[in-house]
PDB file of N, CA and C in Angstrom:
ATOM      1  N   UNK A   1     -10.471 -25.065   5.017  1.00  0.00           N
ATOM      2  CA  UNK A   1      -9.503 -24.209   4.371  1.00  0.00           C
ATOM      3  C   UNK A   1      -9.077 -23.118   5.353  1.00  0.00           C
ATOM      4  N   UNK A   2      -7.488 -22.837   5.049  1.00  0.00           N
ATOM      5  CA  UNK A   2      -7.040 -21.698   6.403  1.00  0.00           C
ATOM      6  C   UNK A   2      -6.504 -20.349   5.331  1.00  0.00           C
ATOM      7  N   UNK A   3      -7.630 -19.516   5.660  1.00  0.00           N
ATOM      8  CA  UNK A   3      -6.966 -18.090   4.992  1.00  0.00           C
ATOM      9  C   UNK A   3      -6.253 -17.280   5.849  1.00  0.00           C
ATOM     10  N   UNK A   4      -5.072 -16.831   5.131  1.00  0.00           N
ATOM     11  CA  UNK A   4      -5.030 -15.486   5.364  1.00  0.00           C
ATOM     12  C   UNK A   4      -5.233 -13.758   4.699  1.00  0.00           C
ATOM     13  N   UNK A   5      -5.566 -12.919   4.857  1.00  0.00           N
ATOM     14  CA  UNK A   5      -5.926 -12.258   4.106  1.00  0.00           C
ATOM     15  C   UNK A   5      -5.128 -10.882   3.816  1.00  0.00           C
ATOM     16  N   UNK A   6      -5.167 -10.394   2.936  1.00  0.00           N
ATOM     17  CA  UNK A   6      -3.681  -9.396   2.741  1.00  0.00           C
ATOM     18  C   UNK A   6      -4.659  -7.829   1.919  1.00  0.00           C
ATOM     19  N   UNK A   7      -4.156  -7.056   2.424  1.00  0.00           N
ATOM     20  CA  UNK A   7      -5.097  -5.796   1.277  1.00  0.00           C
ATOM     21  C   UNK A   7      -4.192  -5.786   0.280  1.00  0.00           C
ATOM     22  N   UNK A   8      -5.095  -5.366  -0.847  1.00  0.00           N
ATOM     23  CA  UNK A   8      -4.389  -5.025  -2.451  1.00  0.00           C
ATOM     24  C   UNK A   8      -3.285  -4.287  -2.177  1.00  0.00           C
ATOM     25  N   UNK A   9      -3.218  -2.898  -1.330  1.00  0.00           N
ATOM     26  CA  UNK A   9      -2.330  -2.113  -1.388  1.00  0.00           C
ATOM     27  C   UNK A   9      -0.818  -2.234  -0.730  1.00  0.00           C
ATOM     28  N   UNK A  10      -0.411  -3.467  -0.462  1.00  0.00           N
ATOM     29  CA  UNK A  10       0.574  -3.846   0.502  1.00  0.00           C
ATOM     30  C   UNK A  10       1.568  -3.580  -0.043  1.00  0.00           C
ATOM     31  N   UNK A  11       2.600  -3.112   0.010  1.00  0.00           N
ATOM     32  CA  UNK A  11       3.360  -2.991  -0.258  1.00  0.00           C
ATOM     33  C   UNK A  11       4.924  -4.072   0.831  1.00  0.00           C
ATOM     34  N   UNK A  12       5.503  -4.987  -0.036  1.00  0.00           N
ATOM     35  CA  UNK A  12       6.959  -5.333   0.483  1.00  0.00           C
ATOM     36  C   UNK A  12       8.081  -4.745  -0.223  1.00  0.00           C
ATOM     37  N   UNK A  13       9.063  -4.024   0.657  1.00  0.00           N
ATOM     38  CA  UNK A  13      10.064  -3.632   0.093  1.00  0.00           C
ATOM     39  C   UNK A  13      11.001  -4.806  -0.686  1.00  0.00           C
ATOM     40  N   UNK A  14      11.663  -4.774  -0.766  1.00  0.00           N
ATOM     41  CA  UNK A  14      12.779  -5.597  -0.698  1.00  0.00           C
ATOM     42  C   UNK A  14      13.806  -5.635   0.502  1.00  0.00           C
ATOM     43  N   UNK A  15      14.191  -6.740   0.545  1.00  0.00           N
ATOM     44  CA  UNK A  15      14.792  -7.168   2.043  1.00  0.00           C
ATOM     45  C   UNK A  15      13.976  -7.427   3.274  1.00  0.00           C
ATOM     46  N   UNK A  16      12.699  -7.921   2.784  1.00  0.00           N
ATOM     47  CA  UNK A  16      11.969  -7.965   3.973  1.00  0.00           C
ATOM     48  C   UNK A  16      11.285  -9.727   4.440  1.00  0.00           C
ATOM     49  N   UNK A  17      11.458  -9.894   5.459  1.00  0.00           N
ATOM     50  CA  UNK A  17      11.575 -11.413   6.036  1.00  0.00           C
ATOM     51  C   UNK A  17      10.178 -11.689   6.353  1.00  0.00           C
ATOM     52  N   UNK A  18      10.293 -13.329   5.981  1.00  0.00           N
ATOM     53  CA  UNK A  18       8.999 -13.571   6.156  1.00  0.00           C
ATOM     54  C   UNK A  18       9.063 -14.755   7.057  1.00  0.00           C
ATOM     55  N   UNK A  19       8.190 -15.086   7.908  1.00  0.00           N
ATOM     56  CA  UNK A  19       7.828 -16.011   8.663  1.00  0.00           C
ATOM     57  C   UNK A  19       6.432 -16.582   8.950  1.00  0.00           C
ATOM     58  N   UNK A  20       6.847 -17.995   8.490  1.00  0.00           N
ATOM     59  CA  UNK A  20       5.559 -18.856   8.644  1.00  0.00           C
ATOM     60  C   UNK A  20       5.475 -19.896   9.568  1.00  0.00           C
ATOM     61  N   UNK A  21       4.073 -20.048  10.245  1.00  0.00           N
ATOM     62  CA  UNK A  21       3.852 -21.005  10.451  1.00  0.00           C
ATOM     63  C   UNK A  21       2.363 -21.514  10.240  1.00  0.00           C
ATOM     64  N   UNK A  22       2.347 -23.136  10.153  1.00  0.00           N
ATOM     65  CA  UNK A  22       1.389 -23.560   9.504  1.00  0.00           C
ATOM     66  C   UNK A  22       1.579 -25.058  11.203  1.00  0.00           C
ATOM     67  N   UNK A  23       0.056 -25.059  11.123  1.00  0.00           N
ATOM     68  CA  UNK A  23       0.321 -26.144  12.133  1.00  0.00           C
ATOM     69  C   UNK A  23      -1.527 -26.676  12.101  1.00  0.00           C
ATOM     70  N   UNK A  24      -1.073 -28.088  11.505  1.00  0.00           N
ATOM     71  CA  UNK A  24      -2.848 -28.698  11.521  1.00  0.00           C
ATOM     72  C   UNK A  24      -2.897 -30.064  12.094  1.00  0.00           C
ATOM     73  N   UNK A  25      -4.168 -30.249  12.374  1.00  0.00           N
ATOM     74  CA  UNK A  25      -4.465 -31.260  12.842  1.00  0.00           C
ATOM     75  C   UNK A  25      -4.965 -32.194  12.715  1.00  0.00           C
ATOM     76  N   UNK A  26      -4.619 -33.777  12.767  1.00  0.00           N
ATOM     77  CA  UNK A  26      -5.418 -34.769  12.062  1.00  0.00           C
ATOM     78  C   UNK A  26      -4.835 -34.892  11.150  1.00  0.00           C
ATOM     79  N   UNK A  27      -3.816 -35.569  10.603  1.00  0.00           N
ATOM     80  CA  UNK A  27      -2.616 -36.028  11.988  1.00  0.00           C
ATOM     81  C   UNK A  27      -1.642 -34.810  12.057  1.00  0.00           C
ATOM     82  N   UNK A  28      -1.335 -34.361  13.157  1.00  0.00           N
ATOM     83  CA  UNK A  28      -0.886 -33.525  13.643  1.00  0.00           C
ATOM     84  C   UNK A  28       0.335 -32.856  12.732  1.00  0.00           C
ATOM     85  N   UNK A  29       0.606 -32.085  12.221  1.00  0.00           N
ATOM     86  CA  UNK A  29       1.399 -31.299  11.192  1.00  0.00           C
ATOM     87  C   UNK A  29       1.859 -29.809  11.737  1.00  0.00           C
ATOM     88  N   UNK A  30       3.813 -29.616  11.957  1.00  0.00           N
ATOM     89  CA  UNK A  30       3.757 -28.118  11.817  1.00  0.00           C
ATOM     90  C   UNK A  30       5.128 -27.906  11.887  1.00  0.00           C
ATOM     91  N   UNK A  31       5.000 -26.856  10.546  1.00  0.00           N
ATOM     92  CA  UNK A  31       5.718 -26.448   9.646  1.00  0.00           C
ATOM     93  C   UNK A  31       6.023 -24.901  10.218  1.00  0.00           C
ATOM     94  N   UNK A  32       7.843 -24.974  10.101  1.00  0.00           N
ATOM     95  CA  UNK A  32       7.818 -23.265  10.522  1.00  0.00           C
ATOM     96  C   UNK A  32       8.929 -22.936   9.620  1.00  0.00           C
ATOM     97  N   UNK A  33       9.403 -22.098   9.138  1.00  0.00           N
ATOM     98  CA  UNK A  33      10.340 -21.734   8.398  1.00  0.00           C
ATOM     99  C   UNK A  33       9.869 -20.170   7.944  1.00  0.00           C
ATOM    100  N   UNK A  34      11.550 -19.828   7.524  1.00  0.00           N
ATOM    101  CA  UNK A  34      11.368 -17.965   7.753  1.00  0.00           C
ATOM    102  C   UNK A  34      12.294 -18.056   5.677  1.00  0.00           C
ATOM    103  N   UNK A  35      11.914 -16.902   5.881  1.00  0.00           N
ATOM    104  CA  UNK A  35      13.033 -16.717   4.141  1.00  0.00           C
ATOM    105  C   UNK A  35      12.889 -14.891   4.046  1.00  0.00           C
ATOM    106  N   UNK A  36      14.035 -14.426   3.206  1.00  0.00           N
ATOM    107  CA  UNK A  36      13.775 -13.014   2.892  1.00  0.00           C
ATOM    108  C   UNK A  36      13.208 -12.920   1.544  1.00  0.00           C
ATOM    109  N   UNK A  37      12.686 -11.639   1.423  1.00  0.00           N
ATOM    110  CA  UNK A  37      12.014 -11.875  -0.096  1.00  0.00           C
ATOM    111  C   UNK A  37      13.542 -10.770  -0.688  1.00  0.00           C
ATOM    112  N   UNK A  38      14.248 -11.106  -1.536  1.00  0.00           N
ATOM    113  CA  UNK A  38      15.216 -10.397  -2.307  1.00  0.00           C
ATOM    114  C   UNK A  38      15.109  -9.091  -3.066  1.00  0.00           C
ATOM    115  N   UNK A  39      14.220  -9.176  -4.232  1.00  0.00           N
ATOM    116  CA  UNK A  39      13.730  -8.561  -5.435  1.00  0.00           C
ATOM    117  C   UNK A  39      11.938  -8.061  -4.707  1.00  0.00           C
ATOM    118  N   UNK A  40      12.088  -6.942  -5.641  1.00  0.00           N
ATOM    119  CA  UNK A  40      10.520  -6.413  -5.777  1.00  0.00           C
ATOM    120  C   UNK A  40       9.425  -7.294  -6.573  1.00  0.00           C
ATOM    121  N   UNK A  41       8.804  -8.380  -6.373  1.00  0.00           N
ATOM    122  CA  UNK A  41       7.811  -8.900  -7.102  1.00  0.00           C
ATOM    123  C   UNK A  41       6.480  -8.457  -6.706  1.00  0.00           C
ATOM    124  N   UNK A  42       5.865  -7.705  -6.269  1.00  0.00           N
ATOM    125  CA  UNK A  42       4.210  -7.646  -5.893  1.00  0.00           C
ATOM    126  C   UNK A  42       3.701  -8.270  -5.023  1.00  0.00           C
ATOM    127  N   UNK A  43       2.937  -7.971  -4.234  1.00  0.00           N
ATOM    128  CA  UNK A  43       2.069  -9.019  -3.247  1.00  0.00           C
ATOM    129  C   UNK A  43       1.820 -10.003  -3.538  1.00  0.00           C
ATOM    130  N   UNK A  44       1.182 -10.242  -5.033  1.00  0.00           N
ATOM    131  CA  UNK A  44       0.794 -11.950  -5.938  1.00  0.00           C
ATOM    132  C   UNK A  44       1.525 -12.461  -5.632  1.00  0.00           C
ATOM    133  N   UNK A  45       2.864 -11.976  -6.644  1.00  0.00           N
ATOM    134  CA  UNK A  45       4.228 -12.839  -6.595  1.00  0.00           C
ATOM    135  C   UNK A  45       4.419 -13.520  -5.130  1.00  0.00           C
ATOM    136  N   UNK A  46       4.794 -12.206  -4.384  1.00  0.00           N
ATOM    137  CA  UNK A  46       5.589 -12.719  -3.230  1.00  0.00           C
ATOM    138  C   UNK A  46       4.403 -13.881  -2.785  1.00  0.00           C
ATOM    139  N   UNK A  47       3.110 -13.705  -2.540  1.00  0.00           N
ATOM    140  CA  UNK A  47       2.364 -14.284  -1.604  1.00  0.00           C
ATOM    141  C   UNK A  47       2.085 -15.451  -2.639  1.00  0.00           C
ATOM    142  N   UNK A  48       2.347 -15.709  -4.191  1.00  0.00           N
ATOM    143  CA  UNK A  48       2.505 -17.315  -4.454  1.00  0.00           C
ATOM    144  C   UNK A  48       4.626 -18.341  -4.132  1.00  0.00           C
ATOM    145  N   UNK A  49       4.813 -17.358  -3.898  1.00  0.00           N
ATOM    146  CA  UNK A  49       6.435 -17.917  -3.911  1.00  0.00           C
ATOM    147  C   UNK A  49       6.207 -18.397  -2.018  1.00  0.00           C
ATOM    148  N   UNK A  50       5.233 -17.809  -1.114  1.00  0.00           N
ATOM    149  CA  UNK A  50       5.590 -18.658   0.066  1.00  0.00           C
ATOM    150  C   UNK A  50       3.846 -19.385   0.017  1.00  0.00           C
ATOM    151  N   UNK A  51       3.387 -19.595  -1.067  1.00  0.00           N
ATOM    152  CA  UNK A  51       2.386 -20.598  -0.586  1.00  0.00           C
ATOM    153  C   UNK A  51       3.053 -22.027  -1.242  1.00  0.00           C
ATOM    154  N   UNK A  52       4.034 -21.561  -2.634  1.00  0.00           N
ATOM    155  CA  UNK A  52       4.694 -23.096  -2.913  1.00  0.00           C
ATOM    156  C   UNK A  52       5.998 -23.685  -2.032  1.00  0.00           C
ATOM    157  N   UNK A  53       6.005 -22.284  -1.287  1.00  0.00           N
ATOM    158  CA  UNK A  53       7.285 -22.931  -0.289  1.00  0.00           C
ATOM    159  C   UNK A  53       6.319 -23.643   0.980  1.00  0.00           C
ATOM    160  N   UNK A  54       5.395 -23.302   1.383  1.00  0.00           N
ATOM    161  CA  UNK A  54       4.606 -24.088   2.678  1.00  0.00           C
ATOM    162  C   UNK A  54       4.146 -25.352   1.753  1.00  0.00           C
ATOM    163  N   UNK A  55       3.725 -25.545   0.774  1.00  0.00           N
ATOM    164  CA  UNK A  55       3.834 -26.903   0.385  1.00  0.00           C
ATOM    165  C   UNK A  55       4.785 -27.579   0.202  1.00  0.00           C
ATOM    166  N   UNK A  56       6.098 -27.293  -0.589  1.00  0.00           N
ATOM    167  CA  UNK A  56       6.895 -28.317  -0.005  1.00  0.00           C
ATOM    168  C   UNK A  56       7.811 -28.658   1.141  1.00  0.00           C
ATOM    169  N   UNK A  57       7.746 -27.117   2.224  1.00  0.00           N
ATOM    170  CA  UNK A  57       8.077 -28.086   3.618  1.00  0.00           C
ATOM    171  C   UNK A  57       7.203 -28.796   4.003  1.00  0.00           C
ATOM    172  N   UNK A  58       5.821 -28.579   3.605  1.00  0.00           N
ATOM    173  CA  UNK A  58       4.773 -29.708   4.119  1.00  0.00           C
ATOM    174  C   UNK A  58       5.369 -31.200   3.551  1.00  0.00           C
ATOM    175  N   UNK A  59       5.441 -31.155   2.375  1.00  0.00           N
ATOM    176  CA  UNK A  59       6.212 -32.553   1.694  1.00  0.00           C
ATOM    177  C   UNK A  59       7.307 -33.101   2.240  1.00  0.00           C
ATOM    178  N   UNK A  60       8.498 -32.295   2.862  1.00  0.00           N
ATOM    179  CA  UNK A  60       9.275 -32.980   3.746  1.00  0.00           C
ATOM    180  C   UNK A  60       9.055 -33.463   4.575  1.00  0.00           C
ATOM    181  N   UNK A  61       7.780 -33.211   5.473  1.00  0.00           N
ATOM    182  CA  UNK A  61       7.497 -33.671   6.803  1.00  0.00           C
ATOM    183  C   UNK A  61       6.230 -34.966   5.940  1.00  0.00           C
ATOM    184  N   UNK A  62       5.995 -35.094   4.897  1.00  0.00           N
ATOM    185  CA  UNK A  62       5.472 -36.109   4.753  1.00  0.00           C
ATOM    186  C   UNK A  62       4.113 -35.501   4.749  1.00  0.00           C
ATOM    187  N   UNK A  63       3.653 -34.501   4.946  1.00  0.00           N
ATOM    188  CA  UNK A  63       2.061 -34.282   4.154  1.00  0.00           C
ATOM    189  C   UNK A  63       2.152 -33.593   3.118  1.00  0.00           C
ATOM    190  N   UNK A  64       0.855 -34.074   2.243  1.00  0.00           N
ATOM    191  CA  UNK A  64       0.441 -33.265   1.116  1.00  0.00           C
ATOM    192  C   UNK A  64      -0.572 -32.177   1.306  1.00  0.00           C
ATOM    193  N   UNK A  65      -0.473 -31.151   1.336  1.00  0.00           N
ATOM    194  CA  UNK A  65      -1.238 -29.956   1.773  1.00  0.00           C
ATOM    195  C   UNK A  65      -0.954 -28.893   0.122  1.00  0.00           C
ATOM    196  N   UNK A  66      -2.329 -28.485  -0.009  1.00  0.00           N
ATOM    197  CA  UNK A  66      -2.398 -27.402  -1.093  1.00  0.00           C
ATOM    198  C   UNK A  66      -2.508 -25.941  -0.718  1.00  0.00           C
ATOM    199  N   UNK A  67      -1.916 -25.228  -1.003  1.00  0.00           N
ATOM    200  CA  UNK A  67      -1.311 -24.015  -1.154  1.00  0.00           C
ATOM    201  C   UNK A  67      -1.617 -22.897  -1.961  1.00  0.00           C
ATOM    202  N   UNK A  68      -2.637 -21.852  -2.376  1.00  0.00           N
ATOM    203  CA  UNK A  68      -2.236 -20.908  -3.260  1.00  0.00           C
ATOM    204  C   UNK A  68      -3.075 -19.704  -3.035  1.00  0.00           C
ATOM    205  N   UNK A  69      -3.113 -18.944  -3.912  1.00  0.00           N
ATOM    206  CA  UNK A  69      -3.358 -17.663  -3.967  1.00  0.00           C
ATOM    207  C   UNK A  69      -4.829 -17.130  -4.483  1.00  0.00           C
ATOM    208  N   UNK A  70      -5.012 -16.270  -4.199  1.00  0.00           N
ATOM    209  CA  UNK A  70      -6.643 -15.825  -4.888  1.00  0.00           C
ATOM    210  C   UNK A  70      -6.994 -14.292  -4.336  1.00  0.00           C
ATOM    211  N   UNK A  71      -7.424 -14.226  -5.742  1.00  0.00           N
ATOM    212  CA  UNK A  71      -7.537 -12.416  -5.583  1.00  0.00           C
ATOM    213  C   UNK A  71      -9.367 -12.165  -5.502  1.00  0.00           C
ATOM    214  N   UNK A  72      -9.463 -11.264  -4.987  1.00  0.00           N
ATOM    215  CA  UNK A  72     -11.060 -11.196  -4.174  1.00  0.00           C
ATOM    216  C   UNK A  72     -11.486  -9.944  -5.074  1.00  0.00           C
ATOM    217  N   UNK A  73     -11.926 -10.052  -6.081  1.00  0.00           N
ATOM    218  CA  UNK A  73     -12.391  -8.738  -7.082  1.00  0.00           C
ATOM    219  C   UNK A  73     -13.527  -8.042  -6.330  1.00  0.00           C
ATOM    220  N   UNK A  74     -14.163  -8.281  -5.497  1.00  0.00           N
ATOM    221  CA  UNK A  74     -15.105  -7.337  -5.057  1.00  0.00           C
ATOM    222  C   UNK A  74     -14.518  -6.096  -3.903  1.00  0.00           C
ATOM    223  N   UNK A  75     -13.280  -6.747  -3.302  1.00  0.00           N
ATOM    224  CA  UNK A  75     -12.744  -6.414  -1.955  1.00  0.00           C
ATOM    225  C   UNK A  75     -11.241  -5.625  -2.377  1.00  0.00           C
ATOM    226  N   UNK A  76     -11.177  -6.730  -3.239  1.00  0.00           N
ATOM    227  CA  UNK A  76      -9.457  -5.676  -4.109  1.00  0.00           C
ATOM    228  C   UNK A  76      -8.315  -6.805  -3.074  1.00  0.00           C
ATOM    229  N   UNK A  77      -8.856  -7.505  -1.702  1.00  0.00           N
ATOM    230  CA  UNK A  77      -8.003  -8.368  -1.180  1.00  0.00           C
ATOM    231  C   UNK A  77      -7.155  -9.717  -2.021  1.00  0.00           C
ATOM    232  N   UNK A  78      -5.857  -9.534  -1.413  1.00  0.00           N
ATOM    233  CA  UNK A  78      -5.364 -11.161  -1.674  1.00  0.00           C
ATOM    234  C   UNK A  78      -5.275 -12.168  -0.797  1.00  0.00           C
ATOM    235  N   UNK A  79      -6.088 -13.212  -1.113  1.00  0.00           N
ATOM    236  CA  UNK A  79      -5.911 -14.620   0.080  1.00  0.00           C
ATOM    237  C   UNK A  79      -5.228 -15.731  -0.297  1.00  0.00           C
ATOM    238  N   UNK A  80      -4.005 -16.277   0.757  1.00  0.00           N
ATOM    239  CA  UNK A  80      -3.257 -17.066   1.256  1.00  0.00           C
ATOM    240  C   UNK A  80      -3.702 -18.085   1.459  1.00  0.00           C
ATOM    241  N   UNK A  81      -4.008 -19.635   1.092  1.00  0.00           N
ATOM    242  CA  UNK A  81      -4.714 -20.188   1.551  1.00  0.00           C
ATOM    243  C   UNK A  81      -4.402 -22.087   1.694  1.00  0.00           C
ATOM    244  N   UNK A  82      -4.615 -22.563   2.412  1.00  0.00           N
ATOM    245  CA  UNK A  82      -3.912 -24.245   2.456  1.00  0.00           C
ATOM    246  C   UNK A  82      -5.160 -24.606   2.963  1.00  0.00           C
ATOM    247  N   UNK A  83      -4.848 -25.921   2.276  1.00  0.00           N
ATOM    248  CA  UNK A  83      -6.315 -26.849   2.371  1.00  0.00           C
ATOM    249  C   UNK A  83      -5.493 -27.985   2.189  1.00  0.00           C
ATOM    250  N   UNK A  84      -5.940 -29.132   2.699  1.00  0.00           N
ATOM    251  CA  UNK A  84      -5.696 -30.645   2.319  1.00  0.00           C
ATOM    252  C   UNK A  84      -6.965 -31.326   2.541  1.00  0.00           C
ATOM    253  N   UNK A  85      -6.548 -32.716   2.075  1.00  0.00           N
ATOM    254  CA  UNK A  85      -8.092 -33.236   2.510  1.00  0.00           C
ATOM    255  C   UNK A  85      -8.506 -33.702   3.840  1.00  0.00           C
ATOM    256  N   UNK A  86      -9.402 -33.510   4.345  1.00  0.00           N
ATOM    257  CA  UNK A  86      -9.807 -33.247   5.951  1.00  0.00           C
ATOM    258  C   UNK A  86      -9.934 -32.514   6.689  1.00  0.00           C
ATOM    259  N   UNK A  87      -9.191 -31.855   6.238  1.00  0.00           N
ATOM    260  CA  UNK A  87      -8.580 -30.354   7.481  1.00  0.00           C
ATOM    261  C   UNK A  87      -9.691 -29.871   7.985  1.00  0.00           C
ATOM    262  N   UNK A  88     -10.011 -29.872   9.286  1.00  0.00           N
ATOM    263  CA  UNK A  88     -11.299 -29.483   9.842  1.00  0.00           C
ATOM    264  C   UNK A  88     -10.569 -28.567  11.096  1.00  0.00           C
ATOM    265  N   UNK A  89      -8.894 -28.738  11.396  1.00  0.00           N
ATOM    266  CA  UNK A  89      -8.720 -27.834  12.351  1.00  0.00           C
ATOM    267  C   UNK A  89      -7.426 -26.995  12.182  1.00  0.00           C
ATOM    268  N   UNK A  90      -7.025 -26.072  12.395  1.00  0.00           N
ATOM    269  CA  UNK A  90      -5.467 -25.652  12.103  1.00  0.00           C
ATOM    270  C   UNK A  90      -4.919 -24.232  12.450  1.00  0.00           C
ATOM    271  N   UNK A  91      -3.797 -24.128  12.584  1.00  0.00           N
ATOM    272  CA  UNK A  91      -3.684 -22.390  12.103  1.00  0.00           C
ATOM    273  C   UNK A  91      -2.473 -22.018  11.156  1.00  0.00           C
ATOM    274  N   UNK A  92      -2.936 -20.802  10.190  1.00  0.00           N
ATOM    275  CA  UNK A  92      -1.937 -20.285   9.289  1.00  0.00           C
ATOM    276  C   UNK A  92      -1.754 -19.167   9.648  1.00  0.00           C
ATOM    277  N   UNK A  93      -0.074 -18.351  10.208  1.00  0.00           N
ATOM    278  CA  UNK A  93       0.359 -17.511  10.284  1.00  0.00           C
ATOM    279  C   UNK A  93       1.356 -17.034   9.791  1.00  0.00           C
ATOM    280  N   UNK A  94       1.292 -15.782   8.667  1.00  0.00           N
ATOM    281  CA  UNK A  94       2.452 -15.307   8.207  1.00  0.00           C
ATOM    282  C   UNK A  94       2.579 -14.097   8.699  1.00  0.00           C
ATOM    283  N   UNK A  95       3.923 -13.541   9.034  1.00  0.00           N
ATOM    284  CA  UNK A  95       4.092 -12.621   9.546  1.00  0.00           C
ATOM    285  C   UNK A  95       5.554 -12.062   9.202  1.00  0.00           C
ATOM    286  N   UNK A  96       5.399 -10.534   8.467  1.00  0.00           N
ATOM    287  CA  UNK A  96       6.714 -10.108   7.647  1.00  0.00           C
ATOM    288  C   UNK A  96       7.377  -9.061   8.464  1.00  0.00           C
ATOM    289  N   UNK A  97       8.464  -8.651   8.338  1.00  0.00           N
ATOM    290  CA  UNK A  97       9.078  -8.224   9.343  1.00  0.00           C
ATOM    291  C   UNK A  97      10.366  -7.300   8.072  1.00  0.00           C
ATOM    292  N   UNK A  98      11.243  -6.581   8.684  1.00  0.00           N
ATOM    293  CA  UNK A  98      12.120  -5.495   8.005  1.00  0.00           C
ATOM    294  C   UNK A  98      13.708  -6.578   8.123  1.00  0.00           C
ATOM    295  N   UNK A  99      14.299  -6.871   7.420  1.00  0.00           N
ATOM    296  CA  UNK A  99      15.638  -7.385   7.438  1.00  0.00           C
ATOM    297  C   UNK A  99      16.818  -6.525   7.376  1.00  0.00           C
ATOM    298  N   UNK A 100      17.575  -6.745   9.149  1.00  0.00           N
ATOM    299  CA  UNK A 100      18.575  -5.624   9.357  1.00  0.00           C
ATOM    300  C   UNK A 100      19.878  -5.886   8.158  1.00  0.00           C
TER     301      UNK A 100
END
C-alpha cells in the first residue's frame, strides 16, 4: 500500500491545482494528470475526489488499482492511499500548487 499523508489542519483554498503522479511496478503502471479543485470542499472531500480520479485514469491505462481515504483518529491525520493486488513497489505523489 502507497500512503500519502496530509495533517487535519490543511487547508485548500479554492482555485488551487493539483498534481498527481502514481507510478507502480509489476507490470509497470504510470499515471500523471493535474485538475483544479473549484469549490471549497475540505481536505476529505478534496482528498476522496482525487483518489477516485487516480483510479479511473488507472482504468484507462488498463489497471485496476484501489484508491481511498482514511482518517487517523489518534494523529487527527488524513491518508491518501492506492493498493492493488501485488503491489510490492511504487510511488504516490500529490502535490498542490496556487492557480494563476
Amino acid at each position: 500500500m502507497l500512503r500519502v499523508r496530509f495533517p487535519s489542519d490543511l487547508a485548500l483554498p479554492s482555485r488551487t491545482t493539483v498534481d498527481i503522479c502514481l507510478v507502480l511496478k509489476e507490470p509497470t503502471l504510470a499515471v500523471d494528470f493535474s485538475a483544479e479543485i473549484s469549490g471549497d470542499m475540505g481536505v476529505e472531500g478534496c482528498l476522496g475526489v482525487i483518489a477516485k480520479s487516480t483510479m479511473t485514469n488507472a482504468a484507462f491505462l488498463g489497471e485496476k488499482v484501489f484508491a481511498g481515504v482514511a482518517h487517523n483518529a489518534d494523529t487527527g491525520e488524513h491518508e491518501l492511499y492506492v493498493t492493488k493486488p501485488y503491489l510490492e513497489n511504487g510511488m504516490f505523489v500529490v502535490h498542490f500548487g496556487k492557480s494563476s
